[in-house]
Protein backbone atom coordinates (compact mmCIF):
# COMPACT_ATOMS: atom_id res chain seq x y z
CA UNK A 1 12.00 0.20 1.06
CA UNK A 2 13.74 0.14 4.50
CA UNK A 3 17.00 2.25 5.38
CA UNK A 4 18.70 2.11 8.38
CA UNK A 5 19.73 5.99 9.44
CA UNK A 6 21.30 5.75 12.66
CA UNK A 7 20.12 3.22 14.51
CA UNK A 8 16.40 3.33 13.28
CA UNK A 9 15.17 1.86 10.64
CA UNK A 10 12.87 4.28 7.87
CA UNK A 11 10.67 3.49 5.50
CA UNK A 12 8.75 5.15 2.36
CA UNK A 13 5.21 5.96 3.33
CA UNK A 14 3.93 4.25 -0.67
CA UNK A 15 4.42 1.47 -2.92
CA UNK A 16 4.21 1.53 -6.57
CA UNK A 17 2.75 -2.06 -7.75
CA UNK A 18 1.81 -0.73 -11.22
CA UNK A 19 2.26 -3.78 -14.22
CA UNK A 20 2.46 -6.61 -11.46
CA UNK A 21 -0.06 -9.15 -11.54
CA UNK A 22 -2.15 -9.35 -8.41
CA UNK A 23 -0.40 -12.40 -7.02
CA UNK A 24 2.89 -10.58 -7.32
CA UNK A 25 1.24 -7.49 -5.94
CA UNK A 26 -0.41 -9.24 -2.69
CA UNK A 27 3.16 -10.42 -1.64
CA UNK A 28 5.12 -7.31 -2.58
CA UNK A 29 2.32 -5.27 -0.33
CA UNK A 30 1.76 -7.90 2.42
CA UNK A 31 5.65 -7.22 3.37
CA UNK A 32 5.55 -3.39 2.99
CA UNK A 33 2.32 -3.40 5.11
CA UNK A 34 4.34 -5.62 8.17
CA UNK A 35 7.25 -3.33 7.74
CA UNK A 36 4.97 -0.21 7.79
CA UNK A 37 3.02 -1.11 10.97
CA UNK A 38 6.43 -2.56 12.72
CA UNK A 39 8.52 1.09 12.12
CA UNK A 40 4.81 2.98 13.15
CA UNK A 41 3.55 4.53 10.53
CA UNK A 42 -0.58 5.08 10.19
CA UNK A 43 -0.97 5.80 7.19
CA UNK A 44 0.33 4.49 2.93
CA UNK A 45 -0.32 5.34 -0.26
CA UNK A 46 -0.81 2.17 -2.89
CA UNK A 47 -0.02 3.17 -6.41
CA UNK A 48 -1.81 0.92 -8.52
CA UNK A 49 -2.59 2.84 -11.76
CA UNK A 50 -5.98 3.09 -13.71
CA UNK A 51 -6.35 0.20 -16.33
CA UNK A 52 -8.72 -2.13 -16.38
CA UNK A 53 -9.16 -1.92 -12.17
CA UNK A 54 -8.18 -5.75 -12.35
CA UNK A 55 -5.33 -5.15 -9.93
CA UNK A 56 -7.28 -2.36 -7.81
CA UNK A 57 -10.23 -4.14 -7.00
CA UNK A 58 -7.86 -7.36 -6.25
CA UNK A 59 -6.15 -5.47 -3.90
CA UNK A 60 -8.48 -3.86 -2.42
CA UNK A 61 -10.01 -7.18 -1.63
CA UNK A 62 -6.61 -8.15 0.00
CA UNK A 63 -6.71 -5.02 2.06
CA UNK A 64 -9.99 -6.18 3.59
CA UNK A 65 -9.02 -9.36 5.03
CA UNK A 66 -5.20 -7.58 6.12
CA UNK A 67 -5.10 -7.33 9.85
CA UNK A 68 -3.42 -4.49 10.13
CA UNK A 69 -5.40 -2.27 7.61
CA UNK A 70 -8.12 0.00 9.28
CA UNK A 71 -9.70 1.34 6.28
CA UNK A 72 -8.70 2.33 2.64
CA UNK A 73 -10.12 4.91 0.72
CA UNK A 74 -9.52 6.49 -3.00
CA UNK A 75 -6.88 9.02 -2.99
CA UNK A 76 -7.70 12.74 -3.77
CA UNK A 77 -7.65 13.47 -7.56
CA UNK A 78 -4.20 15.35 -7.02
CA UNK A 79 -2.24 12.64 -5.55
CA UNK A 80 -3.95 9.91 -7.94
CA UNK A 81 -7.66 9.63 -7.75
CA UNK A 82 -8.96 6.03 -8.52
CA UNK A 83 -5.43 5.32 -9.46
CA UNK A 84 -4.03 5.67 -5.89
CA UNK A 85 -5.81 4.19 -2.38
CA UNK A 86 -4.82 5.52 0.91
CA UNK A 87 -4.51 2.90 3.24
CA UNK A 88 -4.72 3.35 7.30
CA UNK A 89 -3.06 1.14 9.53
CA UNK A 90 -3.67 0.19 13.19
């Protein structure tokens, strides 16, 4: 989500996607990744939940054709393990 405070513009460093399809998911994270890069930030966290790994392994397959993603990696088992990825930016 972006928030203006003063005159620049924040955003949170994750997005929870959890329950959408992977359609849904790919638009919802294609935006959040533009907005990310544009207000400099290096680094996100995707929270995409466990399940089946349907919507993991779809976006993770998005991530590799995104432009502005460097790499993407599994998050540590405290902030979500296979659950989570950590996603740098350029």
């Amino acid at each position: 989500r972006l928030s203006l405070v003063g005159s620049e513009m924040c955003i949170r460093d994750r997005i929870d996607v959890r329950g959408m399809t992977v359609s849904e998911a790919e638009s919802v994270l294609g935006k959040f990744i533009d907005d990310a890069v544009f207000t400099g930030l290096s680094k996100v966290l995707l929270i995409h939940g466990k399940g089946t790994g349907a919507l993991r392994k779809g976006l993770q397959n998005y991530l590799k054709h995104n432009k502005f993603v460097l790499s993407f990696s599994f998050a540590d088992i405290s902030e979500g393990g296979t659950g989570v990825t950590i996603v740098n930016l350029k």
